[in-house]
C-alpha atoms as a PDB file:
ATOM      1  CA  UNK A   1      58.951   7.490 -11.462  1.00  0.00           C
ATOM      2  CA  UNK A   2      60.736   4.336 -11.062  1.00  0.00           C
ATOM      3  CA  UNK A   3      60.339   2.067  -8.368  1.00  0.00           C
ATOM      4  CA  UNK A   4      62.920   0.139  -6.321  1.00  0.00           C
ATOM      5  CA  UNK A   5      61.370  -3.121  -7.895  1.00  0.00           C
ATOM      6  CA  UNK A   6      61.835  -1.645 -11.262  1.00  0.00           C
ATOM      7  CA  UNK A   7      65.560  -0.761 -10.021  1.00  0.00           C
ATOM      8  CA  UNK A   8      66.113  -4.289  -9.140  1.00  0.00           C
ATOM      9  CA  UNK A   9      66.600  -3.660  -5.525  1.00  0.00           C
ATOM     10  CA  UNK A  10      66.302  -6.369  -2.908  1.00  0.00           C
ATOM     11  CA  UNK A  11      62.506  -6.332  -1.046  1.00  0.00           C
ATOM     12  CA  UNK A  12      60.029  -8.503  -0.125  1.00  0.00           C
ATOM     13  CA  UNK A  13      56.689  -8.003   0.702  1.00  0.00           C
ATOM     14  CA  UNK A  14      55.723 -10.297   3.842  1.00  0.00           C
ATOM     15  CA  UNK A  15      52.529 -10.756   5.329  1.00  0.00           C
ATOM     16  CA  UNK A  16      51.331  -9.801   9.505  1.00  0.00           C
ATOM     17  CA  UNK A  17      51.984 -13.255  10.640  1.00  0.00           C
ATOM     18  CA  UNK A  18      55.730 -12.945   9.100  1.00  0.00           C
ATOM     19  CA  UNK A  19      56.447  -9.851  10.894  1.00  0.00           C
ATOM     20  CA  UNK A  20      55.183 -11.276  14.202  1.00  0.00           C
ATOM     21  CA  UNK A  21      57.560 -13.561  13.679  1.00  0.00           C
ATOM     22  CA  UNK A  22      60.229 -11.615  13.469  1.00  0.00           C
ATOM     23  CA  UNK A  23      59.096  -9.285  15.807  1.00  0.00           C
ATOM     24  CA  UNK A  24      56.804 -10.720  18.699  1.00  0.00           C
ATOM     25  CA  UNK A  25      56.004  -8.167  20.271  1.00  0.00           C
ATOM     26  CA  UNK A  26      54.802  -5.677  17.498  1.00  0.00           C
ATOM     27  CA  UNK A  27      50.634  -5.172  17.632  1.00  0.00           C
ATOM     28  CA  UNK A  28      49.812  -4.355  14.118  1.00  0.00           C
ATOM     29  CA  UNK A  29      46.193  -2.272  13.725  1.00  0.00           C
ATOM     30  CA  UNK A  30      44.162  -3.965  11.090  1.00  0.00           C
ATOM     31  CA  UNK A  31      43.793  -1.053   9.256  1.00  0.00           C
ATOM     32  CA  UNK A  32      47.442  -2.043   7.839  1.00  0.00           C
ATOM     33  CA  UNK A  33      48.178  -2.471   4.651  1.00  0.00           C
ATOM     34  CA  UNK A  34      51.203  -3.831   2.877  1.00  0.00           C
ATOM     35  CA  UNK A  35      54.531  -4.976   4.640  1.00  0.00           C
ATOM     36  CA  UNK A  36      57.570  -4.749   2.838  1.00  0.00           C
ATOM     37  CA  UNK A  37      61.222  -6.394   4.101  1.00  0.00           C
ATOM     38  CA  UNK A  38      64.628  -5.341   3.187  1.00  0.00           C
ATOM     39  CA  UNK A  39      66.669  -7.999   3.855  1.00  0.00           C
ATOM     40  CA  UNK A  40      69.983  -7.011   2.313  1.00  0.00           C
ATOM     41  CA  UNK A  41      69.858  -4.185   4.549  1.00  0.00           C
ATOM     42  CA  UNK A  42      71.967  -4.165   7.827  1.00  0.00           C
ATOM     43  CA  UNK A  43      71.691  -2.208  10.897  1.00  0.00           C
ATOM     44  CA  UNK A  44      74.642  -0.155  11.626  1.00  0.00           C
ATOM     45  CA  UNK A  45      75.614   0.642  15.791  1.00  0.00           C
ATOM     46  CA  UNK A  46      77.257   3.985  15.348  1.00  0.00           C
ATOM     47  CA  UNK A  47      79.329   3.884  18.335  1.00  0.00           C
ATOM     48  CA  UNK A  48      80.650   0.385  18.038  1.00  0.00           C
ATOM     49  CA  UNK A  49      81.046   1.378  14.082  1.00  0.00           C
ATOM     50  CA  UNK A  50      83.305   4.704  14.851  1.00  0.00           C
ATOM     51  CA  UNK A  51      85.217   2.600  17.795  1.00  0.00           C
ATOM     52  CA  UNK A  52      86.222  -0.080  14.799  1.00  0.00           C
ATOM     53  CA  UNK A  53      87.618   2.033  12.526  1.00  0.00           C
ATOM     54  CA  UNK A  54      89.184   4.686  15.273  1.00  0.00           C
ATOM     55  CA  UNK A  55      91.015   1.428  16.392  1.00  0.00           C
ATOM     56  CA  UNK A  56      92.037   0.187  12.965  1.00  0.00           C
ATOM     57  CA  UNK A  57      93.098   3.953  12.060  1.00  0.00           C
ATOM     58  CA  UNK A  58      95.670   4.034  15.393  1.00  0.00           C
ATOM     59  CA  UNK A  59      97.138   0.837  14.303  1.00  0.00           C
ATOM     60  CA  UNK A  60      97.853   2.294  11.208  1.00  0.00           C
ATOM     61  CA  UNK A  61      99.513   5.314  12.862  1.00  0.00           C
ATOM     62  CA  UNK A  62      96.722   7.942  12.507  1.00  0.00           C
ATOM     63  CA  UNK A  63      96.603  10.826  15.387  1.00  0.00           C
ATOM     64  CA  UNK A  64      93.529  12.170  16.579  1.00  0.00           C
ATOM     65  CA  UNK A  65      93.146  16.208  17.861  1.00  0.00           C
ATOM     66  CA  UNK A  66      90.035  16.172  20.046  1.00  0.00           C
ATOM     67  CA  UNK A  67      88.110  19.276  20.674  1.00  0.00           C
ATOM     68  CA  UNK A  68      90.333  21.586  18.096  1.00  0.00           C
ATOM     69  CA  UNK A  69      88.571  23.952  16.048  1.00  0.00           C
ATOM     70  CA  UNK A  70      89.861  24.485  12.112  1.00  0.00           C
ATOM     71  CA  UNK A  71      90.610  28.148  11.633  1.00  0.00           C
ATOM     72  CA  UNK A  72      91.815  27.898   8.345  1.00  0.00           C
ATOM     73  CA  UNK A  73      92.291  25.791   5.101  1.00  0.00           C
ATOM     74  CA  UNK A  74      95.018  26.388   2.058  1.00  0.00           C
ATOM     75  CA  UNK A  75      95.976  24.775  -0.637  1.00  0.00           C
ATOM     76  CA  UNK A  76      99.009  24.547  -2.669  1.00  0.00           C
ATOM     77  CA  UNK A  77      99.862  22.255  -5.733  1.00  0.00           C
ATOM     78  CA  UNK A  78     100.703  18.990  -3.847  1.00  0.00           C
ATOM     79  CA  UNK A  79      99.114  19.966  -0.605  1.00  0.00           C
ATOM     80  CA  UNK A  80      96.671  21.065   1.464  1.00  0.00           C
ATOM     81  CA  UNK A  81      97.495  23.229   5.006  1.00  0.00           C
ATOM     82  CA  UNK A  82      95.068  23.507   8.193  1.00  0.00           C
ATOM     83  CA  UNK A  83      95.438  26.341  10.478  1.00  0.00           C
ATOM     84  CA  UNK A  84      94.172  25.001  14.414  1.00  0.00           C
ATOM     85  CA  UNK A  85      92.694  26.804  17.162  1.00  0.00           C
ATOM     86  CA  UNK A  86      95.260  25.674  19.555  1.00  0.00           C
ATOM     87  CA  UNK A  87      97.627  27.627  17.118  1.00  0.00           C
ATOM     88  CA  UNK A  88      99.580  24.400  15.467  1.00  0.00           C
ATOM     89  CA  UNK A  89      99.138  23.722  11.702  1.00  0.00           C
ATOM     90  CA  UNK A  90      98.503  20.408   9.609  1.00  0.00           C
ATOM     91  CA  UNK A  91      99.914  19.842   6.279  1.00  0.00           C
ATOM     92  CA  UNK A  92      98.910  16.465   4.601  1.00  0.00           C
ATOM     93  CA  UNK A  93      98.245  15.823   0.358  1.00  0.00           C
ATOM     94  CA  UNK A  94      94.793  15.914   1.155  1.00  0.00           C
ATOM     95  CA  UNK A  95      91.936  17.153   3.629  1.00  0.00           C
ATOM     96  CA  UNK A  96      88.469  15.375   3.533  1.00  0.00           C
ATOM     97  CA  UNK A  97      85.737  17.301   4.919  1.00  0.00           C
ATOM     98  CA  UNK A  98      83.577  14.974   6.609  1.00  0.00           C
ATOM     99  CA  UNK A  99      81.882  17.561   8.996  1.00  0.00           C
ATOM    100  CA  UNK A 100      77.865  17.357   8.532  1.00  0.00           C
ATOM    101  CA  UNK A 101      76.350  20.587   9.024  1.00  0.00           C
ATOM    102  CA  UNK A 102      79.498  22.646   9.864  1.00  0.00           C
ATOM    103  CA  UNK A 103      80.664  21.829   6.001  1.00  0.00           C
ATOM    104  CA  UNK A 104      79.605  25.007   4.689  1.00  0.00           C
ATOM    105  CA  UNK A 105      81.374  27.686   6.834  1.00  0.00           C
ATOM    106  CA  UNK A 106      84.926  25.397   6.418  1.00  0.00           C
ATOM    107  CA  UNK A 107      84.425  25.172   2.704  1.00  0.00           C
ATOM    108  CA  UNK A 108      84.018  29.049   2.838  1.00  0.00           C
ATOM    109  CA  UNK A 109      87.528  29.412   3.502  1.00  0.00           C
ATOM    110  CA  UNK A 110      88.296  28.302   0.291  1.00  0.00           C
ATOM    111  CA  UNK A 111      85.508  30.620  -1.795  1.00  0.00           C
ATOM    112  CA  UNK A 112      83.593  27.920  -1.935  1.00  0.00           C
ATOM    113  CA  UNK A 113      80.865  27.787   0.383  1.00  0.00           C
ATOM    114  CA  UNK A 114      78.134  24.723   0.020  1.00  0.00           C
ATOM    115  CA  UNK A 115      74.724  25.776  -0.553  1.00  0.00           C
ATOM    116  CA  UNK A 116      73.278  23.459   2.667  1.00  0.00           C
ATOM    117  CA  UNK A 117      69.937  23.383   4.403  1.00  0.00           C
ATOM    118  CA  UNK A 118      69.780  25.659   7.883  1.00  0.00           C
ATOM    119  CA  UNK A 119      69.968  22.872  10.653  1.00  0.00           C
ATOM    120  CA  UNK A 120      70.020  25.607  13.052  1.00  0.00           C
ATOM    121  CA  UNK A 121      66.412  27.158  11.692  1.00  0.00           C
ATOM    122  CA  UNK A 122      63.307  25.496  13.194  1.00  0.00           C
ATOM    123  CA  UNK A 123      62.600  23.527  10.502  1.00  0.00           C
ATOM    124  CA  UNK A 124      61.238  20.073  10.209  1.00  0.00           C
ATOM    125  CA  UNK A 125      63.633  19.688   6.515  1.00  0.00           C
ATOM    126  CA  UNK A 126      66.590  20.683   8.785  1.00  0.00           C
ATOM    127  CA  UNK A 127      66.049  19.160  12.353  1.00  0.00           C
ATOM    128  CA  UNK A 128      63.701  16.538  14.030  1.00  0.00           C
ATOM    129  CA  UNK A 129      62.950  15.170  17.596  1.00  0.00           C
ATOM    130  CA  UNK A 130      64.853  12.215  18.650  1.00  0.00           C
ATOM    131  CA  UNK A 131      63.621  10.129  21.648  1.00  0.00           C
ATOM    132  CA  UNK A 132      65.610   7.190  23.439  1.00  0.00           C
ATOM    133  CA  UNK A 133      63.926   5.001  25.931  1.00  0.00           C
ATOM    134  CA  UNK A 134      64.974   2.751  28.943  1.00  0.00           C
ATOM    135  CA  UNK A 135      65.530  -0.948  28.314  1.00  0.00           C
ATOM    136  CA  UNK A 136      62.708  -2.381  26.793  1.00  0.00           C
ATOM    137  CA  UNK A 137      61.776  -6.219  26.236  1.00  0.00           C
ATOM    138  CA  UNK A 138      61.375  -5.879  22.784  1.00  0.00           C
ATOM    139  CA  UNK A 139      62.994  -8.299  20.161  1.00  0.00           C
ATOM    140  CA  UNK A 140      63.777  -5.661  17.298  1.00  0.00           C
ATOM    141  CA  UNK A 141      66.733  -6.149  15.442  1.00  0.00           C
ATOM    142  CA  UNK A 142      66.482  -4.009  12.059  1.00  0.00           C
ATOM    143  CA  UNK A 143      65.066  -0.291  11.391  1.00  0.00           C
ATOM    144  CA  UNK A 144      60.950  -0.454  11.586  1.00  0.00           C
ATOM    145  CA  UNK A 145      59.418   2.434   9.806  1.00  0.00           C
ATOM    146  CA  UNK A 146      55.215   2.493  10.704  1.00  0.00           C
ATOM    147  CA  UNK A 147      52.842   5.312  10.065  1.00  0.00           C
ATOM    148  CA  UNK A 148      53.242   6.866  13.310  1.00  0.00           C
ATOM    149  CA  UNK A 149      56.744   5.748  14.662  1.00  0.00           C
ATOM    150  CA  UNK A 150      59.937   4.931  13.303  1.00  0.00           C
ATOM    151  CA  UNK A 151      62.094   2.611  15.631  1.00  0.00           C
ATOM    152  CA  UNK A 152      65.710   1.297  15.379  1.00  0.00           C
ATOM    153  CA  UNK A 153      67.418  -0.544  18.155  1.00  0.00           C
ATOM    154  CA  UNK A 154      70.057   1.512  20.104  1.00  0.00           C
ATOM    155  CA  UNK A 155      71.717  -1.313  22.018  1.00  0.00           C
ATOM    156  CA  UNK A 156      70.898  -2.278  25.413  1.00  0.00           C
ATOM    157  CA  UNK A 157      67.281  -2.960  24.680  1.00  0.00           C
ATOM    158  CA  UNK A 158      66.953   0.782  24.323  1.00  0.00           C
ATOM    159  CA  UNK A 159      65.278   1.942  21.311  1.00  0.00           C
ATOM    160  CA  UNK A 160      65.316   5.049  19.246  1.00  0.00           C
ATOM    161  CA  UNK A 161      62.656   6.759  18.478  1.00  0.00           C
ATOM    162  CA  UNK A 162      61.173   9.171  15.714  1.00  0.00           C
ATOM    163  CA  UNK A 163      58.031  10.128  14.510  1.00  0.00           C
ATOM    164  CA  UNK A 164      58.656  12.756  11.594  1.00  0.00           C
ATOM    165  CA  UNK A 165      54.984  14.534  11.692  1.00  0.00           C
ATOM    166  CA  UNK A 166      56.030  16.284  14.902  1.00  0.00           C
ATOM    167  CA  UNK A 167      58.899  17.257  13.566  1.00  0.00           C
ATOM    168  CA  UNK A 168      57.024  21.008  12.276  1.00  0.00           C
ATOM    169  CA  UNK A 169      57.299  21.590  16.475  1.00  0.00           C
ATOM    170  CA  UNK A 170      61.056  20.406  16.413  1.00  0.00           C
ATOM    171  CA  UNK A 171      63.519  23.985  17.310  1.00  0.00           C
ATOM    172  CA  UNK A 172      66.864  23.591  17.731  1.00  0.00           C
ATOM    173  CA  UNK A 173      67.085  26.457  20.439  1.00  0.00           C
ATOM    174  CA  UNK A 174      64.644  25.299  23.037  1.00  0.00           C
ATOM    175  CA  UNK A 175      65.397  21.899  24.841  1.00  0.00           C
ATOM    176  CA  UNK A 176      62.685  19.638  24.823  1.00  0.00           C
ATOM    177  CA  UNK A 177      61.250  18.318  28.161  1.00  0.00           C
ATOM    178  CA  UNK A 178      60.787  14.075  28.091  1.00  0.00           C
ATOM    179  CA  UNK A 179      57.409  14.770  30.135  1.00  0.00           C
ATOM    180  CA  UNK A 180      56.277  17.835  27.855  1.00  0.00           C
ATOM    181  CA  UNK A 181      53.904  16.574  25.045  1.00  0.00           C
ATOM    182  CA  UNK A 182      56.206  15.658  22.379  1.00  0.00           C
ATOM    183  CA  UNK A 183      57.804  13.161  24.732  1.00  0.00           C
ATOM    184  CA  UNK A 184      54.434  12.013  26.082  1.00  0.00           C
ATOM    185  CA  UNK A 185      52.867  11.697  22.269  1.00  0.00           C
ATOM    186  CA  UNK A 186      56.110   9.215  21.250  1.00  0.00           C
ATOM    187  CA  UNK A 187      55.441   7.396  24.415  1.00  0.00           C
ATOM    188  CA  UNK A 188      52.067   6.989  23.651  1.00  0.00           C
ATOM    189  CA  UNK A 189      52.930   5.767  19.986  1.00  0.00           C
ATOM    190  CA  UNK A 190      55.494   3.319  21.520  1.00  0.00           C
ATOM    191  CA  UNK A 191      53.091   1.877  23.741  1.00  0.00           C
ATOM    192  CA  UNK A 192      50.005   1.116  21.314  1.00  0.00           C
ATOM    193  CA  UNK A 193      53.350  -0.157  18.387  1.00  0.00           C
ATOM    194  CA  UNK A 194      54.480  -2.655  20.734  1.00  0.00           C
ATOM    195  CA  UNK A 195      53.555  -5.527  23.810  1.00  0.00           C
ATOM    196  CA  UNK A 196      55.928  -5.025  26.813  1.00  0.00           C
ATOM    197  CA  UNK A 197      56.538  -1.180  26.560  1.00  0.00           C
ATOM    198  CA  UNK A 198      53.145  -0.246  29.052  1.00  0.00           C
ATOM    199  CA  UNK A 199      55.663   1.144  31.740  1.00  0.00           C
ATOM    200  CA  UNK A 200      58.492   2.596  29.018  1.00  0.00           C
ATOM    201  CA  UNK A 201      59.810   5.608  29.912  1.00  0.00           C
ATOM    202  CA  UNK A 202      62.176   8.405  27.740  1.00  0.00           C
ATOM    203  CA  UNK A 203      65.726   8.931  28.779  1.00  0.00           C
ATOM    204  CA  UNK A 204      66.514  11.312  26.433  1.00  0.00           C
ATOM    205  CA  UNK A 205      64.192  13.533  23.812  1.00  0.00           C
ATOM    206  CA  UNK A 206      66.916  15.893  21.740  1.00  0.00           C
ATOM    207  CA  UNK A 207      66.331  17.719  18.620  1.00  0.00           C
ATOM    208  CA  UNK A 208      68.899  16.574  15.834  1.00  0.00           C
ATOM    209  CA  UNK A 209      70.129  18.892  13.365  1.00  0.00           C
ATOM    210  CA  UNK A 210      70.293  16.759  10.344  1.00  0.00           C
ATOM    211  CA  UNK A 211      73.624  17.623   7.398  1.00  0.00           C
ATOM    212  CA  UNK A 212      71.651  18.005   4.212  1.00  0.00           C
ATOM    213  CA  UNK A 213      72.600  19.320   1.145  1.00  0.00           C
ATOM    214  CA  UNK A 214      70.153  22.068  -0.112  1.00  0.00           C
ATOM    215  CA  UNK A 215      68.912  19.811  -2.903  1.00  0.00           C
ATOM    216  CA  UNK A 216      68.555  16.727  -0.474  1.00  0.00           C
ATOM    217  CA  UNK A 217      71.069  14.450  -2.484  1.00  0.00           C
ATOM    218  CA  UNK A 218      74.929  13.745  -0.955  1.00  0.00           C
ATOM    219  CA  UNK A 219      77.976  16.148  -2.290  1.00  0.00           C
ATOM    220  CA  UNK A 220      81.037  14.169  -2.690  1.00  0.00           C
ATOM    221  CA  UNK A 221      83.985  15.237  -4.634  1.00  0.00           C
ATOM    222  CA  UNK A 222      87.318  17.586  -4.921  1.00  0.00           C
ATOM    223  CA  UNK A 223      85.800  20.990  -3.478  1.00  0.00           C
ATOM    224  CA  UNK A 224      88.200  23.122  -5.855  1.00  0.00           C
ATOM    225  CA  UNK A 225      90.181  22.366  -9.174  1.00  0.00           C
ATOM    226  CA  UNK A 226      93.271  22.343  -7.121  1.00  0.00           C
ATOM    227  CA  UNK A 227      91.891  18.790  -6.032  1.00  0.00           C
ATOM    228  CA  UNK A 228      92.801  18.833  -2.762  1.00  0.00           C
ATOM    229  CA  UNK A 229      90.074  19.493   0.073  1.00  0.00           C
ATOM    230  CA  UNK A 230      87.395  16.905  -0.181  1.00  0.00           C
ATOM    231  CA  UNK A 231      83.668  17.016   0.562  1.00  0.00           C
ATOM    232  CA  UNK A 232      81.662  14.652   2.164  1.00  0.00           C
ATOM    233  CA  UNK A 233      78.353  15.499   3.500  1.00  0.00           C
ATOM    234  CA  UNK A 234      74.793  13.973   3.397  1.00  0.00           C
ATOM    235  CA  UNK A 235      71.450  13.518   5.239  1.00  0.00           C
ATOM    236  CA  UNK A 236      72.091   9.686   6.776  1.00  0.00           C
ATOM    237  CA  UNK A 237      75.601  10.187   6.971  1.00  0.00           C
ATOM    238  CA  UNK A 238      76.089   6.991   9.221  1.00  0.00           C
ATOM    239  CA  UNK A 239      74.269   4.794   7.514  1.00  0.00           C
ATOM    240  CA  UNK A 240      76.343   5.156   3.983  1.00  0.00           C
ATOM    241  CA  UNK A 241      79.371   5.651   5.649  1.00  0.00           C
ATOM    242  CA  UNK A 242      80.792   1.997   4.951  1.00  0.00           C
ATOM    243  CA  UNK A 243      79.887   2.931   1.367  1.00  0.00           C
ATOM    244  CA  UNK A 244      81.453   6.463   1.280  1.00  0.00           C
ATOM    245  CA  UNK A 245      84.298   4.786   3.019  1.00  0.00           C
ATOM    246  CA  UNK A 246      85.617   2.650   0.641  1.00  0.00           C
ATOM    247  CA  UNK A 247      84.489   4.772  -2.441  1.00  0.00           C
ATOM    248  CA  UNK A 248      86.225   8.007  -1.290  1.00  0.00           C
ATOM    249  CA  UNK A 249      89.215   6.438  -0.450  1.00  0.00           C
ATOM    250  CA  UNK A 250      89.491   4.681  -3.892  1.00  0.00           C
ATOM    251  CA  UNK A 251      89.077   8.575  -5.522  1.00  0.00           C
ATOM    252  CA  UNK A 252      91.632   9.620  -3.058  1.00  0.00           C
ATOM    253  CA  UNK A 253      94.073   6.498  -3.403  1.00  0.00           C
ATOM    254  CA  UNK A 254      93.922   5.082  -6.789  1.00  0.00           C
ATOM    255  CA  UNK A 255      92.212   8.312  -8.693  1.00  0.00           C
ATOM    256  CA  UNK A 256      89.575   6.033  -9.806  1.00  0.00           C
ATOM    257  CA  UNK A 257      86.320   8.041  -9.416  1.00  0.00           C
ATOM    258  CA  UNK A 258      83.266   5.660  -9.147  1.00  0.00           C
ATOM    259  CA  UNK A 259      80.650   5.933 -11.095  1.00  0.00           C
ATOM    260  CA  UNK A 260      78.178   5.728  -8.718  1.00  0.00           C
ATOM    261  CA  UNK A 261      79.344   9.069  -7.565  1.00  0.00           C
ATOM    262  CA  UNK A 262      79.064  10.705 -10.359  1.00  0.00           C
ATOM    263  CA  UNK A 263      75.724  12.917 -10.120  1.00  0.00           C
ATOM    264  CA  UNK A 264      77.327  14.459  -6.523  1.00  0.00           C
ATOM    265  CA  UNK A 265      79.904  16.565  -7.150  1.00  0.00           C
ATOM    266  CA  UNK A 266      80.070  18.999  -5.254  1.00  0.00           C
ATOM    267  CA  UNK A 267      80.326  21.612  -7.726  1.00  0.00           C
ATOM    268  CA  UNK A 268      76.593  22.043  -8.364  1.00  0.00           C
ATOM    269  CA  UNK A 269      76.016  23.682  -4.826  1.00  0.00           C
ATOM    270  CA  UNK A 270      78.949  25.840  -4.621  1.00  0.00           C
ATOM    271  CA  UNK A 271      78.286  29.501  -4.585  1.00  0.00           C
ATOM    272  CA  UNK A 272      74.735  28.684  -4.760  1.00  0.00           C
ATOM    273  CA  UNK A 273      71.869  29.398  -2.048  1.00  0.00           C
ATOM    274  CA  UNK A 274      69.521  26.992   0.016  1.00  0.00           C
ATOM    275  CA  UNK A 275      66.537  28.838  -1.613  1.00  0.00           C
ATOM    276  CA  UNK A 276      68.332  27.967  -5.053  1.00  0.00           C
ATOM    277  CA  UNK A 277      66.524  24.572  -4.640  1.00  0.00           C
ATOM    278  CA  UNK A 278      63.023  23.287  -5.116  1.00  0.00           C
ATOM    279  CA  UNK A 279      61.981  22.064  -1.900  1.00  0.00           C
ATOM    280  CA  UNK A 280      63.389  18.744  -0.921  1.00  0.00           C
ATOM    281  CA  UNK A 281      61.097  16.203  -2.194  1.00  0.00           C
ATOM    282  CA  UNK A 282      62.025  13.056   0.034  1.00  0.00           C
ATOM    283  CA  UNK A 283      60.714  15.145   3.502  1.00  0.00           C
ATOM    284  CA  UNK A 284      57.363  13.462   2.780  1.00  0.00           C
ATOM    285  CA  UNK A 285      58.666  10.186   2.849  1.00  0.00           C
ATOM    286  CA  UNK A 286      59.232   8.388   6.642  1.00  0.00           C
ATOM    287  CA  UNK A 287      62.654   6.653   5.658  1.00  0.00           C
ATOM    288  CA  UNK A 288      63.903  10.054   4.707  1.00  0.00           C
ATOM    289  CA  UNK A 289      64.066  11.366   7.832  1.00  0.00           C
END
């Protein structure tokens, strides 16, 4: 298996004293072994990200329907037709289907329904705990993934929290109490991860219901040979959506198909079953969660 050095990606491995450096406050167990740094890697806000382009989209006269359902898709050489809940219609030359784990029962409506992981089983592949604390004084500014906590800065001082070996507890049909033991094991993880956090407390502890293709990798493409609905849907979404962006609309725009899209066509999940799949490697793997 190649490695991301043998891929020619961008990391550095960094010693302790580097880290607290860049983070102060981290306590790092001396049972640690190697540190590795991504520095071409950015941090991406989702809110402030979807209020950017929602603004840049108005100026350019798009219209947004809050809180209507999709009852319907056609297509027709040429075009592509919505049916709404609120009984109205949309016609436009194409439809993108950016809808995470809903993707499968709209691309149904066109025969073609996208072999997807369950995110409403009680799963740890299809949903995880998510935990958000009160404002902490603690100078993280990129993703930190550590053997018992993943962290990312949520704005506010608030961080987000994750730690993916609880996740085999994580049910999307029971809501999760911030003082019941998940919430009290993250806490506890916070607190030994990092100086400052000794009187943290959790806002919020949700289970997320992550969009994953059944064989873990993105599905982006024409959904039919009509070329006219669209597909995109992966696992981390938000993070490659500046990517996706601008590749999409290049396919969409220019027909110029990139080629780094090129193994994730849709096609290969269509009519097919979750249990199609081997079982999604990267679930062992911290960042892929």
């Amino acid at each position: 298996m190649e490695s991301l050095a043998d891929l020619e990606y961008p990391l550095k491995q960094v010693s302790q004293r580097e880290l607290q450096q860049f983070v102060p406050e981290i306590r790092i167990p001396p049972t640690v072994g190697e540190i590795w740094h991504f520095p071409q890697e950015a941090l991406l806000y989702p809110s402030i990200l979807m209020a950017r382009l929602w603004s840049e989209a108005r100026s350019h006269g798009a219209l947004l329907r809050d809180r209507t359902d999709v009852v319907d898709i056609a297509e027709a050489p040429g075009v592509t037709t919505l049916q709404l809940s609120d009984g109205s219609h949309w016609q436009g030359d194409y439809c993108v289907l950016a809808t995470g784990r809903w993707t499968p029962s709209l691309t149904s409506m066109l025969g073609a329904p996208l072999a997807m992981i369950d995110a409403n089983q009680a799963t740890q592949i299809g949903c995880g705990f998510l935990a958000l604390t009160d404002p902490q004084y603690v100078q993280l500014r990129s993703n930190l993934i550590t053997p018992e906590l993943n962290v990312r800065p949520d704005g506010g001082g608030r961080l987000l929290l994750q730690a993916p070996d609880l996740d085999y507890r994580a049910d999307p049909a029971t809501q999760t109490d911030v003082d019941g033991y998940i919430g009290r094991e993250i806490l506890a993880r916070l607190r030994r991860l990092f100086d400052n956090t000794d009187h943290a407390h959790i806002e919020k502890l949700v289970v997320g219901q992550r969009s994953r293709p059944a064989d873990g990798l993105p599905a982006v493409g024409f959904l039919t040979d009509m070329h006219r609905t669209y597909v995109v849907v992966t696992h981390s979404g938000m993070t490659l959506a500046p990517l996706l962006g601008r590749l999409v609309a290049l396919e969409l725009m220019l027909s110029k198909r990139d080629p780094l899209l090129e193994p994730y066509s849709p096609a290969r999940l269509i009519n097919r079953e979750a249990r199609d799949f081997a079982a999604i490697a990267t679930i062992h793997f911290p960042a892929a969660q």
